[in-house]
N, C-alpha and C. Protein backbone atom coordinates (compact mmCIF):
# COMPACT_ATOMS: atom_id res chain seq x y z
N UNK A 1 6.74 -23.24 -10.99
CA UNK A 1 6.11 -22.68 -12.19
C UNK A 1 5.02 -21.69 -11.81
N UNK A 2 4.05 -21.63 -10.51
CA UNK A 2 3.06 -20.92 -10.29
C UNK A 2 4.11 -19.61 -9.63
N UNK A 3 4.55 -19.93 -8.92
CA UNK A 3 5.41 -19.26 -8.85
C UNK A 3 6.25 -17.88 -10.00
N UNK A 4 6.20 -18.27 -10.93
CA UNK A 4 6.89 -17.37 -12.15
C UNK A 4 6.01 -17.09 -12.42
N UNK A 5 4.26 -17.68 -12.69
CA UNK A 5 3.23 -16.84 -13.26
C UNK A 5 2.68 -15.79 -12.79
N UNK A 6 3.34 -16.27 -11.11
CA UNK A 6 2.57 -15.08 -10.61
C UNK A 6 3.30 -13.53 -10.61
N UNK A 7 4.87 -13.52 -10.65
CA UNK A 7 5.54 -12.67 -11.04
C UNK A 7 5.33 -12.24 -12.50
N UNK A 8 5.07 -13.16 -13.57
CA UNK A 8 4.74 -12.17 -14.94
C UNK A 8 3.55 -11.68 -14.56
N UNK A 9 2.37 -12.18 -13.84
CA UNK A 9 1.16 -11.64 -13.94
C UNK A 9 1.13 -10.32 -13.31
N UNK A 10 1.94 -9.66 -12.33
CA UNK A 10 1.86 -8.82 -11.20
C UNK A 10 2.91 -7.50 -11.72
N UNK A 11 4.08 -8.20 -12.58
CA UNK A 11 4.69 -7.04 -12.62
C UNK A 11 5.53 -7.48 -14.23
N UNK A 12 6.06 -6.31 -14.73
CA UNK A 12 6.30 -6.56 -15.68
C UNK A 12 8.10 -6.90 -15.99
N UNK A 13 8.02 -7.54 -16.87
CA UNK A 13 9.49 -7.51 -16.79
C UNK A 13 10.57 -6.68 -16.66
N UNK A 14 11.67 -7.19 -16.43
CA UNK A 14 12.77 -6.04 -16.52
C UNK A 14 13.16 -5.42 -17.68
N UNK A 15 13.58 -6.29 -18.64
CA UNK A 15 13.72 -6.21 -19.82
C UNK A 15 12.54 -5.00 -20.73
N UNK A 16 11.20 -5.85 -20.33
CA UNK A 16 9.79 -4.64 -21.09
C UNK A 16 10.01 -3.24 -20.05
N UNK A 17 10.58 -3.22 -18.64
CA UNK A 17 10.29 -1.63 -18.08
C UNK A 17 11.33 -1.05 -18.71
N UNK A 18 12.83 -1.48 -18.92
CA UNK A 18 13.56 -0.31 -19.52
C UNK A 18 13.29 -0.03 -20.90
N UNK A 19 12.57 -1.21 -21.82
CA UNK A 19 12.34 -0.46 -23.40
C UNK A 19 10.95 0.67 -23.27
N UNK A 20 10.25 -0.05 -22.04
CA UNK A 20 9.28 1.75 -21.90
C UNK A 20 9.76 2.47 -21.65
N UNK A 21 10.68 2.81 -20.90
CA UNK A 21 11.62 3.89 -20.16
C UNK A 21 11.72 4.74 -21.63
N UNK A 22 12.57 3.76 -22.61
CA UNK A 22 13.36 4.42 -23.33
C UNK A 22 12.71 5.05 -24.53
N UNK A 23 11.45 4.22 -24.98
CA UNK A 23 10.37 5.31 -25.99
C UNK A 23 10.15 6.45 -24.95
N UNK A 24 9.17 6.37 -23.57
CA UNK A 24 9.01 7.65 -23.41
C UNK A 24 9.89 8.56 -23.35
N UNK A 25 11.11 8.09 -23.21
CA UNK A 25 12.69 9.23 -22.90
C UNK A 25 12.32 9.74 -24.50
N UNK A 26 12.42 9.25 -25.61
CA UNK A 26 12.19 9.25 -27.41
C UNK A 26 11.12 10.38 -27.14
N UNK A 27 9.88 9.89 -26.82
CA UNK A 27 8.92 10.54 -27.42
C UNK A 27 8.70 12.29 -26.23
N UNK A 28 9.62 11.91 -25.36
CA UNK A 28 9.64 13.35 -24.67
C UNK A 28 10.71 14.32 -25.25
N UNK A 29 11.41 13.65 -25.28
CA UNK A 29 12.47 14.76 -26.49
C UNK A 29 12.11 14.97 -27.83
N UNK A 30 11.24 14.62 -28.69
CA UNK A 30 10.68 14.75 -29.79
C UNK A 30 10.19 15.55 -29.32
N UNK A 31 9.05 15.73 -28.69
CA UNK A 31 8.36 17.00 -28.15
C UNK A 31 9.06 18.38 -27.83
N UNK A 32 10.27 18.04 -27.17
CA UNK A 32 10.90 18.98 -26.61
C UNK A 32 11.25 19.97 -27.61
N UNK A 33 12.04 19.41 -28.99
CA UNK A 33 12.49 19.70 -29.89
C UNK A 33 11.80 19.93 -30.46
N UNK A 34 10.02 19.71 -30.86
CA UNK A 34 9.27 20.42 -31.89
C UNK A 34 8.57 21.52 -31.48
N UNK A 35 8.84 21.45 -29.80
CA UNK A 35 8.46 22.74 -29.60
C UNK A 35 9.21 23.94 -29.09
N UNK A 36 10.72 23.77 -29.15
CA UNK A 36 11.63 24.75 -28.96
C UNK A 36 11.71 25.07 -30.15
N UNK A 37 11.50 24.51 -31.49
CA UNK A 37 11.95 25.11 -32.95
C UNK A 37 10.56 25.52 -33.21
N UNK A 38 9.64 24.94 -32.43
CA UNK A 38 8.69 25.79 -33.44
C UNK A 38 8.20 27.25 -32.99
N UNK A 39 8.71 27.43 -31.91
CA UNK A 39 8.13 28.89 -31.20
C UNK A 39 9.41 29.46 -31.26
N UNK A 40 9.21 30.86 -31.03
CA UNK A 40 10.21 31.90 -31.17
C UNK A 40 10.72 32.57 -29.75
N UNK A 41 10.32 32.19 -28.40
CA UNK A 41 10.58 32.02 -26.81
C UNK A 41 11.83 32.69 -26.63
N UNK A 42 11.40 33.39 -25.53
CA UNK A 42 12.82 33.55 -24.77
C UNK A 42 13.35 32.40 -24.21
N UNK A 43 14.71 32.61 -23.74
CA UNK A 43 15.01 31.67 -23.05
C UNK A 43 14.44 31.20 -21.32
N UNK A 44 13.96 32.14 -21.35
CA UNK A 44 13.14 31.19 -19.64
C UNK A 44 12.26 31.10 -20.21
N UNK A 45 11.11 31.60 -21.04
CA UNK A 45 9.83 30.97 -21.62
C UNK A 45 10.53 29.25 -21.71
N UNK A 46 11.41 29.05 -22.79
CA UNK A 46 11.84 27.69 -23.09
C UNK A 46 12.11 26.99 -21.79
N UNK A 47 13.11 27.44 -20.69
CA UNK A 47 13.32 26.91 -19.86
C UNK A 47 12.42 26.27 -18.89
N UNK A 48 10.56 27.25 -19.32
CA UNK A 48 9.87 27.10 -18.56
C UNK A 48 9.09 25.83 -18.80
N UNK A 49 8.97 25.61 -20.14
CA UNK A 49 8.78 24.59 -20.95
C UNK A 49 9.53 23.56 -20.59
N UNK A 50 10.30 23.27 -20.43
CA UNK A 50 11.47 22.22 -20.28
C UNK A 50 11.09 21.41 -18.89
N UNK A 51 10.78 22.68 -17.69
CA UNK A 51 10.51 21.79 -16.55
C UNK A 51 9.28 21.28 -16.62
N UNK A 52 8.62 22.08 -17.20
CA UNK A 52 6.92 21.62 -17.39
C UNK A 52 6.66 20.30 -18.32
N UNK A 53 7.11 20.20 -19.52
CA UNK A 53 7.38 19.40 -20.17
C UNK A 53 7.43 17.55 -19.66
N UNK A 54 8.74 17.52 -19.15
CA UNK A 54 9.00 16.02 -18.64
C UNK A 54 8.80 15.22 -16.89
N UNK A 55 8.24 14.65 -17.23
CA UNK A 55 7.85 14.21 -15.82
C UNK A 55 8.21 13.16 -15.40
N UNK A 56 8.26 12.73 -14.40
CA UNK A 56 8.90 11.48 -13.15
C UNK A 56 8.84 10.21 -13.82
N UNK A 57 9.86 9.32 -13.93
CA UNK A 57 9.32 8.00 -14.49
C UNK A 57 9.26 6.83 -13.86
N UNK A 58 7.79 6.38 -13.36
CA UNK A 58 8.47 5.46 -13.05
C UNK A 58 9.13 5.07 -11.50
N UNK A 59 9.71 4.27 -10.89
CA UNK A 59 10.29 4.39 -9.83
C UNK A 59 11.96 4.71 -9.97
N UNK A 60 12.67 4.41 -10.83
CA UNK A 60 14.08 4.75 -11.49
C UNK A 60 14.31 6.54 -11.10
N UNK A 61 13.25 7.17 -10.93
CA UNK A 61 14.05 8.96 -10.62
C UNK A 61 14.38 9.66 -11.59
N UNK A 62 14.08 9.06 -13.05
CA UNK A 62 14.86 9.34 -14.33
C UNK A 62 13.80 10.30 -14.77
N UNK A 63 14.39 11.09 -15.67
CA UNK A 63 13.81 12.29 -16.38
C UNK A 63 14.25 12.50 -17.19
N UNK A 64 13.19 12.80 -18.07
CA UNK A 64 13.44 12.76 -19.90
C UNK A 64 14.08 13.79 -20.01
N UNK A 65 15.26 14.25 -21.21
CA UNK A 65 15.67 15.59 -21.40
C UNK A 65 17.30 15.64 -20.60
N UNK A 66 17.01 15.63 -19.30
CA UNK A 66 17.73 16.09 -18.16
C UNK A 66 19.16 15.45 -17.75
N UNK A 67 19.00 13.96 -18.53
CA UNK A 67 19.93 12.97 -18.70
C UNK A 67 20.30 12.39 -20.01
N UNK A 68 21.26 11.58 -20.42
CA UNK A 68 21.25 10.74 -21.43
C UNK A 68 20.08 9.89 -20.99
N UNK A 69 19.73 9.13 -22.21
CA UNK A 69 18.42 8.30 -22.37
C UNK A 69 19.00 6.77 -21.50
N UNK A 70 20.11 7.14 -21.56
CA UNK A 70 20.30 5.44 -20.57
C UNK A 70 21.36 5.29 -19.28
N UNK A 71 20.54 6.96 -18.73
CA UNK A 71 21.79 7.16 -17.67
C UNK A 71 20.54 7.17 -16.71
N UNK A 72 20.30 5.93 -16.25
CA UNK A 72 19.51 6.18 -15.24
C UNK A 72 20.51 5.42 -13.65
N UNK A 73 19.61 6.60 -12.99
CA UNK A 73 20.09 6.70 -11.51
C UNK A 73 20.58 5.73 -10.68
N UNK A 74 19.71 4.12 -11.27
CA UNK A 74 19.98 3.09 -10.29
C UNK A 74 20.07 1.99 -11.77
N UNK A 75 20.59 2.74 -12.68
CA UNK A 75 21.51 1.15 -13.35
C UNK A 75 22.81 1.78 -14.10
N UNK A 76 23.75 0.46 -13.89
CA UNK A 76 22.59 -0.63 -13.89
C UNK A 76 22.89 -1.56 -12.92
N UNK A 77 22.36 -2.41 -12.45
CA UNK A 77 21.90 -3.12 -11.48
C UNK A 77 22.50 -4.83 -11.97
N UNK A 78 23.35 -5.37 -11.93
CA UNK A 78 23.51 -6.34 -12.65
C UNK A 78 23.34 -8.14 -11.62
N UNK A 79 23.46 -7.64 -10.14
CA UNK A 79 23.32 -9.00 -9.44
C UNK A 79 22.12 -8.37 -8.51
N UNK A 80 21.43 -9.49 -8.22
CA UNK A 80 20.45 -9.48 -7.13
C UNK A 80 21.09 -8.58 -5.78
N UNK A 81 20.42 -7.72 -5.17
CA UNK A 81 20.85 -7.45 -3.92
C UNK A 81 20.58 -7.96 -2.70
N UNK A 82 20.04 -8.97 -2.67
CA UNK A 82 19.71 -9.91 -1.64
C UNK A 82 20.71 -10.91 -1.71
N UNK A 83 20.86 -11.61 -2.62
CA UNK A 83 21.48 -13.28 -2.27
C UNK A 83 22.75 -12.95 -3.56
N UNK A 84 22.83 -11.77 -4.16
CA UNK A 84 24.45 -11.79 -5.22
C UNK A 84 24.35 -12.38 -6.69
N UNK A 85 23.19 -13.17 -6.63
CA UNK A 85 23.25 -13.82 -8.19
C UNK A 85 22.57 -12.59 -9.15
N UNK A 86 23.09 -13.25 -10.46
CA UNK A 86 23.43 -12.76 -11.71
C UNK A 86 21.54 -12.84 -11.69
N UNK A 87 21.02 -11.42 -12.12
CA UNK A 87 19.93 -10.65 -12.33
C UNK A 87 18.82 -11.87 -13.70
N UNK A 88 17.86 -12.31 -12.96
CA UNK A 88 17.22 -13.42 -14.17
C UNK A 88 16.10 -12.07 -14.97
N UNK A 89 15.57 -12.63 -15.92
CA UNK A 89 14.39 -11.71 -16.89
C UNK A 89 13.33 -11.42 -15.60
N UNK A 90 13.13 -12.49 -15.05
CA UNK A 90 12.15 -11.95 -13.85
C UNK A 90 12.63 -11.01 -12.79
N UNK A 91 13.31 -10.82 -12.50
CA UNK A 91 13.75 -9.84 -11.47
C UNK A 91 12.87 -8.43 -11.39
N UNK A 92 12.96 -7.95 -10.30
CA UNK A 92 11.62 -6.68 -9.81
C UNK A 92 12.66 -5.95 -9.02
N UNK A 93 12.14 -4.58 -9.52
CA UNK A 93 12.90 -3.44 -8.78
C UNK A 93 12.01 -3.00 -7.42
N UNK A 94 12.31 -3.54 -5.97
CA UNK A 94 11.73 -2.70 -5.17
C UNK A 94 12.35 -1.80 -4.10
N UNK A 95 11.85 -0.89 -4.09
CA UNK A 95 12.12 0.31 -3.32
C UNK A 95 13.70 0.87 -3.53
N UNK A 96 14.10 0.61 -4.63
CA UNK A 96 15.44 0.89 -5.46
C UNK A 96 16.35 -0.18 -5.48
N UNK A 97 15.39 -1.69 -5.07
CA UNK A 97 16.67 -2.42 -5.13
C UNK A 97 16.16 -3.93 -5.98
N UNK A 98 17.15 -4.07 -6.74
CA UNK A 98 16.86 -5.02 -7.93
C UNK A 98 16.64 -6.71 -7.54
N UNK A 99 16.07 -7.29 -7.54
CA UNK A 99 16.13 -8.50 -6.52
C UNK A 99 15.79 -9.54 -7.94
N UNK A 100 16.76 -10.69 -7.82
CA UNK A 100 16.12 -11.73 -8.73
C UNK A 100 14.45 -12.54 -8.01
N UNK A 101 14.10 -13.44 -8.89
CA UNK A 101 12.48 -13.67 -8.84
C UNK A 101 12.42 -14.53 -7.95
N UNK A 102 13.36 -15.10 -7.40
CA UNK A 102 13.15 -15.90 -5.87
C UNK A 102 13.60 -15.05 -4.53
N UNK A 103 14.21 -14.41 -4.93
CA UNK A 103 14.36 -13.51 -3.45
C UNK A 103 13.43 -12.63 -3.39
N UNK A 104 12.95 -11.75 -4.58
CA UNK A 104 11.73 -11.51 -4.54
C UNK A 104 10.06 -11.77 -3.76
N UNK A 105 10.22 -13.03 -4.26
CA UNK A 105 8.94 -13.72 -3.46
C UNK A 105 9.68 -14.24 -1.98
N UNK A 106 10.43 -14.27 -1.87
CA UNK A 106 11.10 -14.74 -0.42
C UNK A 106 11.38 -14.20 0.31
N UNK A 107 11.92 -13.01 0.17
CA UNK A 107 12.71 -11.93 1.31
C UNK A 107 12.10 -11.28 2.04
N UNK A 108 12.28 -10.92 3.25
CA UNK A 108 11.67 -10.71 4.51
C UNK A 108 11.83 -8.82 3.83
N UNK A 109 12.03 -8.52 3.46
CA UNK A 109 12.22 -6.87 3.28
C UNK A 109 11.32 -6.70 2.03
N UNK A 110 10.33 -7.45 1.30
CA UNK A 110 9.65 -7.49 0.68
C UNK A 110 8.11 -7.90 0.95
N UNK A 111 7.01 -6.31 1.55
CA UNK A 111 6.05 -6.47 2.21
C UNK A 111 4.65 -6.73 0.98
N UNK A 112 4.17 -7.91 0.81
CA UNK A 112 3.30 -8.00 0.02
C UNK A 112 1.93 -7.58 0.76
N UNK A 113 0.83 -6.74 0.19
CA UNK A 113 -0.72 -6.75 0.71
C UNK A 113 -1.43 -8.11 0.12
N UNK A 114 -1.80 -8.08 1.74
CA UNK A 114 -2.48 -9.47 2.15
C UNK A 114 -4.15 -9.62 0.69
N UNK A 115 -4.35 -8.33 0.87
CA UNK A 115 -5.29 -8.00 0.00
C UNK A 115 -5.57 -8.35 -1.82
N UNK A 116 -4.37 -7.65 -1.82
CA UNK A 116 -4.58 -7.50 -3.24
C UNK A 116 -3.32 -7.98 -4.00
N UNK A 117 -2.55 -8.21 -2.87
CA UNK A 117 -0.94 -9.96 -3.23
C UNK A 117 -0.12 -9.04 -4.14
N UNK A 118 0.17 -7.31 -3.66
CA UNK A 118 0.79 -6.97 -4.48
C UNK A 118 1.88 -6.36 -3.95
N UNK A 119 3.35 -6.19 -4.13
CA UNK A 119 4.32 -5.46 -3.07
C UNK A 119 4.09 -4.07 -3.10
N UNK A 120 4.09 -3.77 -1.43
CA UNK A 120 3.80 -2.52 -1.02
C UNK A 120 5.31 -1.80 -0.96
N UNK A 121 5.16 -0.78 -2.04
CA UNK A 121 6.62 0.26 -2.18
C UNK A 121 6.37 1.73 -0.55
N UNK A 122 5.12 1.54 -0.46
CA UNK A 122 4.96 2.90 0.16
C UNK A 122 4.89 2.24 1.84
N UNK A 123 3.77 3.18 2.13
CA UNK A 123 3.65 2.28 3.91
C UNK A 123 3.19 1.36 4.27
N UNK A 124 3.76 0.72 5.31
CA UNK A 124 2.94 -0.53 5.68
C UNK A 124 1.95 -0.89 7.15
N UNK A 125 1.51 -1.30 6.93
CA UNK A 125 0.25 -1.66 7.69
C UNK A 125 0.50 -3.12 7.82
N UNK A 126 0.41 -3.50 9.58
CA UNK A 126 0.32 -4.43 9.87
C UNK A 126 -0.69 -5.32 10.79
N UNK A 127 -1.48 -5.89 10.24
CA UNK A 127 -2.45 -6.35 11.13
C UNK A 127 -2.63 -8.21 10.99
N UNK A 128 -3.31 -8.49 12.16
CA UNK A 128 -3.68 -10.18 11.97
C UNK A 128 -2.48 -10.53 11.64
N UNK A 129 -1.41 -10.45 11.95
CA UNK A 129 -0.41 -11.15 11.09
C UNK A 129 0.46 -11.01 10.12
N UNK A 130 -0.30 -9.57 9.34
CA UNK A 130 -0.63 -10.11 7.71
C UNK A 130 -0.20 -8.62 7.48
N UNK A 131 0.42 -8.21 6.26
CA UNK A 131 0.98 -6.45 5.69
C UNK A 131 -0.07 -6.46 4.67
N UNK A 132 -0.43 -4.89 4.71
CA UNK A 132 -1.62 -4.38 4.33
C UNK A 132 -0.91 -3.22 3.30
N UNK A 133 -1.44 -2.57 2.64
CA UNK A 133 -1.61 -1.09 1.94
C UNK A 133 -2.82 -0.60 2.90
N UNK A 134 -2.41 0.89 3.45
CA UNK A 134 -3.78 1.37 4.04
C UNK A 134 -4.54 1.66 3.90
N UNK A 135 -4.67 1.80 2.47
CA UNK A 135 -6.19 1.52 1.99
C UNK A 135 -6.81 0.17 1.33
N UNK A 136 -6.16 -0.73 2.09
CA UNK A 136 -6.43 -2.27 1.34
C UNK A 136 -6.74 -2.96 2.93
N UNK A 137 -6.54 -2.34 3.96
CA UNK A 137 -7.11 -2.57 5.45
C UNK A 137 -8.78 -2.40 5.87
N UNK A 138 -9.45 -3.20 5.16
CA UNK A 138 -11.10 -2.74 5.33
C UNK A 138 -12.04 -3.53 6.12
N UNK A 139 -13.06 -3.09 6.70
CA UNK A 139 -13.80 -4.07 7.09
C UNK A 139 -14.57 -5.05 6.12
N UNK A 140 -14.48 -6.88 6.35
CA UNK A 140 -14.99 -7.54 5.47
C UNK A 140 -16.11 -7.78 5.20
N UNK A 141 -17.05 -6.73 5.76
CA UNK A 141 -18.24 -6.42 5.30
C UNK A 141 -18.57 -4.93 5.08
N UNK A 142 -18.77 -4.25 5.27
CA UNK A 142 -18.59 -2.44 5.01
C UNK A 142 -17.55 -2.15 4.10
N UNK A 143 -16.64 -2.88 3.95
CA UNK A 143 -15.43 -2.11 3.31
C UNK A 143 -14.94 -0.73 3.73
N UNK A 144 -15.42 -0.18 5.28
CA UNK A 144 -14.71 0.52 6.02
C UNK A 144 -13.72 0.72 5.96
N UNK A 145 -13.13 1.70 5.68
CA UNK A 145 -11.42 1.32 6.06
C UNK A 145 -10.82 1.39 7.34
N UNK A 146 -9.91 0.79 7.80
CA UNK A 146 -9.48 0.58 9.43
C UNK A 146 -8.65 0.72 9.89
N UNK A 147 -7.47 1.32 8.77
CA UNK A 147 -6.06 1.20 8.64
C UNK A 147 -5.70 2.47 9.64
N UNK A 148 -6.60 4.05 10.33
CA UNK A 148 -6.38 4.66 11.12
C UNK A 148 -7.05 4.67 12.99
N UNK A 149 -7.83 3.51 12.52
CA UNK A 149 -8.22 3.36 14.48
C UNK A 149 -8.70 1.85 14.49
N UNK A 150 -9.44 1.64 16.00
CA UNK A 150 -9.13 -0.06 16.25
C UNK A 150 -9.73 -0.70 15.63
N UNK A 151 -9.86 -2.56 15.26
CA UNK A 151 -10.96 -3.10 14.77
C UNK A 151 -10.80 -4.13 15.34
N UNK A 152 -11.41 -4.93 14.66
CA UNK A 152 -11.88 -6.57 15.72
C UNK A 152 -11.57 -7.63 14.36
N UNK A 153 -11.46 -8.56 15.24
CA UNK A 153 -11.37 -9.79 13.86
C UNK A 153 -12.16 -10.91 14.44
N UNK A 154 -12.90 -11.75 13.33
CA UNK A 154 -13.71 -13.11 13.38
C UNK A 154 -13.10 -13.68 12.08
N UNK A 155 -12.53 -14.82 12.67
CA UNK A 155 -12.38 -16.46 11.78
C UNK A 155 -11.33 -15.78 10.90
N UNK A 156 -10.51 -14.49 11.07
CA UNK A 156 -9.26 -14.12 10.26
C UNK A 156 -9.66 -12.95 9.39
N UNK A 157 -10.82 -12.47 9.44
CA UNK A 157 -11.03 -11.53 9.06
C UNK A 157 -11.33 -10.31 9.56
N UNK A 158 -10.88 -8.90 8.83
CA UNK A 158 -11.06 -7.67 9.96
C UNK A 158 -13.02 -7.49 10.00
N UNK A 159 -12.99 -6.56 11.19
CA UNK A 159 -14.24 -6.28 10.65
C UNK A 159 -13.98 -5.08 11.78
N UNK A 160 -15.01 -3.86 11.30
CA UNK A 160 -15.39 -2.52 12.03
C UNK A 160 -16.07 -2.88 13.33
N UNK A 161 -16.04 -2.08 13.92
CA UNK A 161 -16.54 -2.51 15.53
C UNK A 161 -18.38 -2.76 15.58
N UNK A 162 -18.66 -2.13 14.80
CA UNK A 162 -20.54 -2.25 14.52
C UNK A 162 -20.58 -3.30 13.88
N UNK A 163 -20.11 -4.37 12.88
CA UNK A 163 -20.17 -5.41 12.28
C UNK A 163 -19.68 -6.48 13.28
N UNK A 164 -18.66 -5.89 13.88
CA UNK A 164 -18.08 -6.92 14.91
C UNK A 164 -19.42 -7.53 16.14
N UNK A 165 -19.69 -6.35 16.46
CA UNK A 165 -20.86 -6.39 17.59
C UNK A 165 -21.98 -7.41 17.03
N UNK A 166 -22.12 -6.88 16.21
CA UNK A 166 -23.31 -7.54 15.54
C UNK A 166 -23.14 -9.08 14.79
N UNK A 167 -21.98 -9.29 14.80
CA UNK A 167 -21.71 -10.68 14.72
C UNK A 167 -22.01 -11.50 16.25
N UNK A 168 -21.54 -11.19 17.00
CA UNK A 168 -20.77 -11.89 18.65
C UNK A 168 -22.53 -11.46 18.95
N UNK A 169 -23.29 -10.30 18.97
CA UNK A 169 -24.42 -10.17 19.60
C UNK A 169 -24.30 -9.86 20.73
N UNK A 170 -23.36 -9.02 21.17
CA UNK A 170 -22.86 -9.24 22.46
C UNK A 170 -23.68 -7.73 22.79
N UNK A 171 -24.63 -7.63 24.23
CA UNK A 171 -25.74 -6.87 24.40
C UNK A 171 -25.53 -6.55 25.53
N UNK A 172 -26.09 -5.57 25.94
CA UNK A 172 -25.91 -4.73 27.83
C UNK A 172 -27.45 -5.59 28.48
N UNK A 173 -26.48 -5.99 29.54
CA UNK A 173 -27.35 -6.50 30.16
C UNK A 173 -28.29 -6.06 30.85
N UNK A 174 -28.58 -4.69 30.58
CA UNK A 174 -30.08 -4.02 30.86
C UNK A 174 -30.72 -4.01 30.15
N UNK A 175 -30.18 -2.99 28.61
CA UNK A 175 -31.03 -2.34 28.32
C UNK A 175 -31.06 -3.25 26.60
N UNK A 176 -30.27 -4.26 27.00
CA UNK A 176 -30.31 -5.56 25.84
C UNK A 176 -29.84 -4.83 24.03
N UNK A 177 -29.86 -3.81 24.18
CA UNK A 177 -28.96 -2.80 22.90
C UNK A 177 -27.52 -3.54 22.91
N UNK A 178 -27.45 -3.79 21.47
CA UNK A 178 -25.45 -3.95 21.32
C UNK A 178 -24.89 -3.15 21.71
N UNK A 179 -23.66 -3.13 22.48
CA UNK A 179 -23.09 -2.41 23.36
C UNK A 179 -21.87 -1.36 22.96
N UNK A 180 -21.53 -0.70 23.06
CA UNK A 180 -20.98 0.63 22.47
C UNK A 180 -19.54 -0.16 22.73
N UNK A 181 -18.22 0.42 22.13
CA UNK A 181 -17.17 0.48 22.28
C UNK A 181 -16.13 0.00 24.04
N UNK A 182 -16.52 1.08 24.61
CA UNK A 182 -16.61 1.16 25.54
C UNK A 182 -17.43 0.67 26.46
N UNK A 183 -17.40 -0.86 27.51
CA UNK A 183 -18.23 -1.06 28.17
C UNK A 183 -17.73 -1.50 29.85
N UNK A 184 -18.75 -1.58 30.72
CA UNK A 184 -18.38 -2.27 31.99
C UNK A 184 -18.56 -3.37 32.20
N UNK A 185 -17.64 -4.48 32.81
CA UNK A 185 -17.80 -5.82 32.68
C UNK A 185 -17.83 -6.22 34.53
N UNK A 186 -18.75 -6.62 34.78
CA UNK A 186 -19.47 -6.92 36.33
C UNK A 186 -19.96 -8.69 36.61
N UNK A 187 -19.50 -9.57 37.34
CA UNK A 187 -20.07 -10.73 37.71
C UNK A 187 -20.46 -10.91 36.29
N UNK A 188 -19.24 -11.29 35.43
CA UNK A 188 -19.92 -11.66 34.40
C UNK A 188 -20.74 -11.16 33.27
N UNK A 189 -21.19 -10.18 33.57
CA UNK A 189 -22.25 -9.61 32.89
C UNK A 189 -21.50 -8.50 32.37
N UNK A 190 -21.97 -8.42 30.89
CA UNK A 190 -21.56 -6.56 30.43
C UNK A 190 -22.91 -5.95 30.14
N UNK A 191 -22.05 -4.64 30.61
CA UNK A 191 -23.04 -2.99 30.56
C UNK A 191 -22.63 -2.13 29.76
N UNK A 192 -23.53 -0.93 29.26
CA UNK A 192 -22.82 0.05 28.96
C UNK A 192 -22.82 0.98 29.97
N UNK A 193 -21.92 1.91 29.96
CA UNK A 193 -21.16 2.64 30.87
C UNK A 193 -22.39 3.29 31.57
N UNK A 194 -23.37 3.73 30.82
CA UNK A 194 -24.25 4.33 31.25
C UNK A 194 -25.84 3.70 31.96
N UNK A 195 -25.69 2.00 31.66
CA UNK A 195 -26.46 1.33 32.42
C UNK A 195 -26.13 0.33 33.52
N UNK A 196 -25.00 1.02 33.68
CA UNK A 196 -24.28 0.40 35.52
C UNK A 196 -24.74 0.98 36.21
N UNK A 197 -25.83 0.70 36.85
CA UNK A 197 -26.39 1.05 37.61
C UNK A 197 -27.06 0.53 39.01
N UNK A 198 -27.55 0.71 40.47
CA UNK A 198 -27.74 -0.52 40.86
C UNK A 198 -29.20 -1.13 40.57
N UNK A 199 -29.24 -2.28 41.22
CA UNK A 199 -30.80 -2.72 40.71
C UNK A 199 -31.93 -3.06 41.40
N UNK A 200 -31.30 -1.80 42.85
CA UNK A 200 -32.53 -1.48 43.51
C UNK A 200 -33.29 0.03 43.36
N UNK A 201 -32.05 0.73 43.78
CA UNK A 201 -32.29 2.07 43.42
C UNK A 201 -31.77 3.16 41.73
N UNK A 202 -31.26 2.46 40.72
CA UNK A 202 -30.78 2.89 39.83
C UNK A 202 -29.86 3.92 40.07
N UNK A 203 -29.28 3.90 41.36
CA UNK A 203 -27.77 5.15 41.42
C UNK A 203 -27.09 4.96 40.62
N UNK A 204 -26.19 4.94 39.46
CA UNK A 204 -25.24 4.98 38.54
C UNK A 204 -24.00 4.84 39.92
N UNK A 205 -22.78 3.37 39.35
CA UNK A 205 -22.42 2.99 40.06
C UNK A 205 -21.14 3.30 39.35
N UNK A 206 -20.23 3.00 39.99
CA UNK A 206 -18.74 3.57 39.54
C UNK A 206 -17.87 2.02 38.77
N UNK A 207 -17.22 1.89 37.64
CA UNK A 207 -16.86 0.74 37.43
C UNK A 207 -15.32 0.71 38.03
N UNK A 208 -14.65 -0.20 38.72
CA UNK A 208 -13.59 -0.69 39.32
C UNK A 208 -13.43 -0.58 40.50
């Protein structure tokens, strides 16, 4: 049962996306038609209108005008494409493919963000384990985003490398500053690159 709530809560039915489909298909050709009769246009003026006019719907590819109102591209769709059964009210269209409401939540080709528990149609991001949206990859304190270079994790959560540091406290053993990205690790002890040095004469020493 939590299960089904969480599919009505997240996405809408199958049944409610094609009766939206089909007013806006209505209310874009109403338009179309009150404004080809009401102007006096050439024909590419109109034509120009026409492309300008109707726009993308949706994930279906369908376009008002351009088709019959119930000729869309990917239906219809009548069994699950995962496991073959007969299409339930819950069923979700992802990435063009119609899945009933348990293969849905089940199927390995269905990447939910860890974040915001919602299926990712576009790219994925994989970290800790866990599929991300790349802008749903942040540090859990900054809200950095992290989804284009490295980060660190504590107790399962991401965090940016300056939050990271500053958690662990982890300090150069000279000059006792949290330690940059980049460090040298000696008998134990870490440095930054630039306070390896020795600790009689301060020559800057070579690390490896």
């Amino acid at each position: 049962m939590q299960e089904i709530d969480e599919i009505r809560r997240h996405t809408p039915t199958r049944l409610q996306q094609r009766f939206s489909l089909i007013l806006q298909d209505l209310k874009s050709q109403l338009n179309y038609i009150d404004d080809t009769i009401s102007t006096s246009q050439s024909a590419s003026d109109i034509a120009h209108i026409r492309t300008d006019s109707f726009s993308k719907i949706d994930s279906y590819r369908h376009w008002a005008i351009d088709c019959p109102i119930d000729d869309y591209a990917d239906e219809p769709q009548e069994q699950c494409a995962e496991c073959g059964a007969e299409l339930d009210d819950l069923c979700q269209l992802y990435r063009e493919k119609a899945l009933c409401s348990q293969c849905f939540l089940n199927s390995e080709i269905v990447a939910v963000c860890n974040a915001c528990h919602e299926a990712i149609e576009g790219r994925v991001v994989k970290a800790l384990g866990k599929t991300w949206h790349p802008h749903h990859l942040v540090c859990s304190k900054c809200e950095m985003n992290l989804s284009g270079g490295p980060f660190y994790e504590e107790n399962g959560k991401p965090l940016c490398f300056h939050h990271f540091r500053n958690i662990n406290k982890e300090a150069c053993h000279k000059c006792r500053n949290l330690l940059p990205e980049s460090v040298v690790e000696f008998s134990n002890k870490l440095y930054c690159p630039d306070h390896f040095d020795c600790e009689f004469c301060d020559s800057p020493l070579k690390s490896g």
